[in-house]
C-alpha atoms as a PDB file:
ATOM      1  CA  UNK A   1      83.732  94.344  83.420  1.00  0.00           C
ATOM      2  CA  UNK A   2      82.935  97.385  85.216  1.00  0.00           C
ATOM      3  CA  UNK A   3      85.154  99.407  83.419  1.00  0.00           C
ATOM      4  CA  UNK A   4      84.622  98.492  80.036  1.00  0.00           C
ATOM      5  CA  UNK A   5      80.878  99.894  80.284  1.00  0.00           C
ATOM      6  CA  UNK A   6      82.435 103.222  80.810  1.00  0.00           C
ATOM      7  CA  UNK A   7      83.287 105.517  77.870  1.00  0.00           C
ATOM      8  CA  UNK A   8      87.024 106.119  76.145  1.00  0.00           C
ATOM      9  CA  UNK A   9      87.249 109.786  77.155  1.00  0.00           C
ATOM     10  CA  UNK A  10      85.969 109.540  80.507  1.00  0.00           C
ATOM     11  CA  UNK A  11      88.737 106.553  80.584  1.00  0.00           C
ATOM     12  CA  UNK A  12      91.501 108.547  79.083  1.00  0.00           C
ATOM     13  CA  UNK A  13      90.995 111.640  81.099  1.00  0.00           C
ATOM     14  CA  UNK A  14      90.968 109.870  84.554  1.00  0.00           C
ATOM     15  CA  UNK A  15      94.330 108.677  83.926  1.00  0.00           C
ATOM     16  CA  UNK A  16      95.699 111.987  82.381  1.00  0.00           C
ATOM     17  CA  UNK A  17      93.754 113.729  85.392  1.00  0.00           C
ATOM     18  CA  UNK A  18      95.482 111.452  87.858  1.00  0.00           C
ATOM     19  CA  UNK A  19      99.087 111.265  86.121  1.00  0.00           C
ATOM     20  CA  UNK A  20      98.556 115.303  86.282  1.00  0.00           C
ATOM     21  CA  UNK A  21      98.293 115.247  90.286  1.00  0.00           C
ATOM     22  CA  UNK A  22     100.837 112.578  90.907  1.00  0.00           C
ATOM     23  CA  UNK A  23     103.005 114.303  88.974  1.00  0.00           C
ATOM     24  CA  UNK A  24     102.841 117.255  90.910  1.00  0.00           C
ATOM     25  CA  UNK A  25     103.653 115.050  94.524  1.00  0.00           C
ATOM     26  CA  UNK A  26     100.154 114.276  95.524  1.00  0.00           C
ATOM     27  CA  UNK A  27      98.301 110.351  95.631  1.00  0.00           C
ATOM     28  CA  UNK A  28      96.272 110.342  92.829  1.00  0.00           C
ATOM     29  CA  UNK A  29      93.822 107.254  91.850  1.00  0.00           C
ATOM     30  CA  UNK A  30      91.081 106.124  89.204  1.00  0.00           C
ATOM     31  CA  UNK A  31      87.571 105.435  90.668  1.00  0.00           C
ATOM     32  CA  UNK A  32      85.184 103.666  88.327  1.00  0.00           C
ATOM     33  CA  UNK A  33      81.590 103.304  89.468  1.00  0.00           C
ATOM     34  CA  UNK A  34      78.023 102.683  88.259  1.00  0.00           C
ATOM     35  CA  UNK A  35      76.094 105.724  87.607  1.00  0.00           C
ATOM     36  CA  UNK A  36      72.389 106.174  88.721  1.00  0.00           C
ATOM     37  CA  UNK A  37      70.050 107.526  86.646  1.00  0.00           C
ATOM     38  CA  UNK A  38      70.938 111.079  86.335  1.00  0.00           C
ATOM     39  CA  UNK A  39      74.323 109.493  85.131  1.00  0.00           C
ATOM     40  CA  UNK A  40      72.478 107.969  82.096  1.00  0.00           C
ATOM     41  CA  UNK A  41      70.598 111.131  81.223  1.00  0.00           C
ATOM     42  CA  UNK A  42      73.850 112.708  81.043  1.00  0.00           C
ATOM     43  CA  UNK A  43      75.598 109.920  78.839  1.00  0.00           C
ATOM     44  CA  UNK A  44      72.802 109.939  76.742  1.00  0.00           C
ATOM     45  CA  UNK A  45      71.634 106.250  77.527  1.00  0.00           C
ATOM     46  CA  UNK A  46      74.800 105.340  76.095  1.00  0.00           C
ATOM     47  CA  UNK A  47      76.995 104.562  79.673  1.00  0.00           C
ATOM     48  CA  UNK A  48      76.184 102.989  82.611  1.00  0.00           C
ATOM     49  CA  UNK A  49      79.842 103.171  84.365  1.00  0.00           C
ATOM     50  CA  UNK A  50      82.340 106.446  85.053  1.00  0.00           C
ATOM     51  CA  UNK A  51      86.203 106.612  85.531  1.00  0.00           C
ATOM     52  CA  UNK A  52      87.300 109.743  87.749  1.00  0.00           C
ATOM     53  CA  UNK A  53      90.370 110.360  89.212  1.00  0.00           C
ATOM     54  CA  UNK A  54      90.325 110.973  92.841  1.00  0.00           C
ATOM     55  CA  UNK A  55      93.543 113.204  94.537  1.00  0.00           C
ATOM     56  CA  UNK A  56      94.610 112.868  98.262  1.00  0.00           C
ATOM     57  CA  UNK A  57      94.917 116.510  99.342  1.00  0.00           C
ATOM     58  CA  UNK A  58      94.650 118.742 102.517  1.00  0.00           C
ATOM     59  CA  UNK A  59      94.359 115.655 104.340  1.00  0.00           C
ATOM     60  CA  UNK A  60      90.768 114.448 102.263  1.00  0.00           C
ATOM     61  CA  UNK A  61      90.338 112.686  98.895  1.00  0.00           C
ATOM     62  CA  UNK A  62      88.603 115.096  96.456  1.00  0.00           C
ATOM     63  CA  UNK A  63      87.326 114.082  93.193  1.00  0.00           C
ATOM     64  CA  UNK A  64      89.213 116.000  89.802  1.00  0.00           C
ATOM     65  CA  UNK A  65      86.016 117.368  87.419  1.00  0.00           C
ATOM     66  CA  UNK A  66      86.115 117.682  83.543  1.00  0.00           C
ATOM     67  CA  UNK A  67      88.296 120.315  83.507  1.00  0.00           C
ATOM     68  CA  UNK A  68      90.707 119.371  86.562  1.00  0.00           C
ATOM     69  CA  UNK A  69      88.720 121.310  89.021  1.00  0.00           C
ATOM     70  CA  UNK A  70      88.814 119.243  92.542  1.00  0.00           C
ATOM     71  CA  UNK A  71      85.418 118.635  94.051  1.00  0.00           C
ATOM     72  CA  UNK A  72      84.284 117.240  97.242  1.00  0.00           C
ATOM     73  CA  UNK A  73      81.551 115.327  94.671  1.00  0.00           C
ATOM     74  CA  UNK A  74      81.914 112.787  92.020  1.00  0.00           C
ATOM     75  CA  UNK A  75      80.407 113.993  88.895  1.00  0.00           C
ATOM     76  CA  UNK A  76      77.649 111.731  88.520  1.00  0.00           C
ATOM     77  CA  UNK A  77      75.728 110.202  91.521  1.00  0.00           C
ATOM     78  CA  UNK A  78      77.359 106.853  92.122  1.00  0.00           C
ATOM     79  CA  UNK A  79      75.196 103.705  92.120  1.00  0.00           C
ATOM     80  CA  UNK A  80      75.802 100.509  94.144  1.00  0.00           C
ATOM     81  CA  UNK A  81      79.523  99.981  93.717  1.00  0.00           C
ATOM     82  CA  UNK A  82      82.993 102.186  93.589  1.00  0.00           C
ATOM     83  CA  UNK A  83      86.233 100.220  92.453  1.00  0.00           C
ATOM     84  CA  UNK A  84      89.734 102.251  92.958  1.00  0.00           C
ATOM     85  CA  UNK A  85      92.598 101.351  91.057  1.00  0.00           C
ATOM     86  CA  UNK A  86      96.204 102.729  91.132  1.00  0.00           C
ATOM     87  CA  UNK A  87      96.965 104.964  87.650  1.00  0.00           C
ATOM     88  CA  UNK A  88      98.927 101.600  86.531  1.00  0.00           C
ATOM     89  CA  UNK A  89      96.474  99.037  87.348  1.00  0.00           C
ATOM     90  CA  UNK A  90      94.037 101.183  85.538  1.00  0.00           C
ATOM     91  CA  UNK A  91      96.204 101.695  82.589  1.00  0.00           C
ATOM     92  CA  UNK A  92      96.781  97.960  82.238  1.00  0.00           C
ATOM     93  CA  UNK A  93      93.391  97.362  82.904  1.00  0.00           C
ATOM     94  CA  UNK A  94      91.599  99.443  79.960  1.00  0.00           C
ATOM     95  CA  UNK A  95      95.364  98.720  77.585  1.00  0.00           C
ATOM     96  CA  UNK A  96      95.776 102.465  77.690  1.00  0.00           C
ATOM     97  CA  UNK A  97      98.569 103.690  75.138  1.00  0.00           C
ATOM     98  CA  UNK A  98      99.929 107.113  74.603  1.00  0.00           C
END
């Protein structure tokens, strides 16, 4: 699954990331897509998928970086496919406990 490829941190910080935002009133979501090349020097050869959490404000969606910064960017170029899931779906999804 698309998901699954992706790493536990990146995981568990989309949903914190997104939980964050909703929190605070705005509609907050997971993206997880498949990272091009650049995406795989990053990850060290080790990923081939990303979860990001992607906020609704000021009228456009903007993605949420590492450190909760928004961005008009994902952090990695995206690759052939984007899947967004709502914060519970994706929690079910990747059995997400805290």
């Amino acid at each position: 699954m698309l998901f699954f490829s992706s790493c536990t941190l990146c995981r568990v910080s989309a949903i914190e990331q997104a939980q964050k935002y909703q929190d605070q009133g705005y509609e907050a979501r997971i993206a997880t897509y498949d990272l091009l090349l650049d995406g795989k020097l990053y990850g060290a050869f080790l990923w081939d998928h990303h979860a990001q959490a992607v906020v609704w404000k000021d009228g456009n969606y903007s993605w949420v970086g590492e450190f909760g910064q928004l961005s008009d960017k994902s952090t990695f170029r995206q690759g052939r496919m984007t899947v967004y899931w709502t914060i519970n779906e994706f929690k079910i999804a990747t059995n997400y406990r805290r």
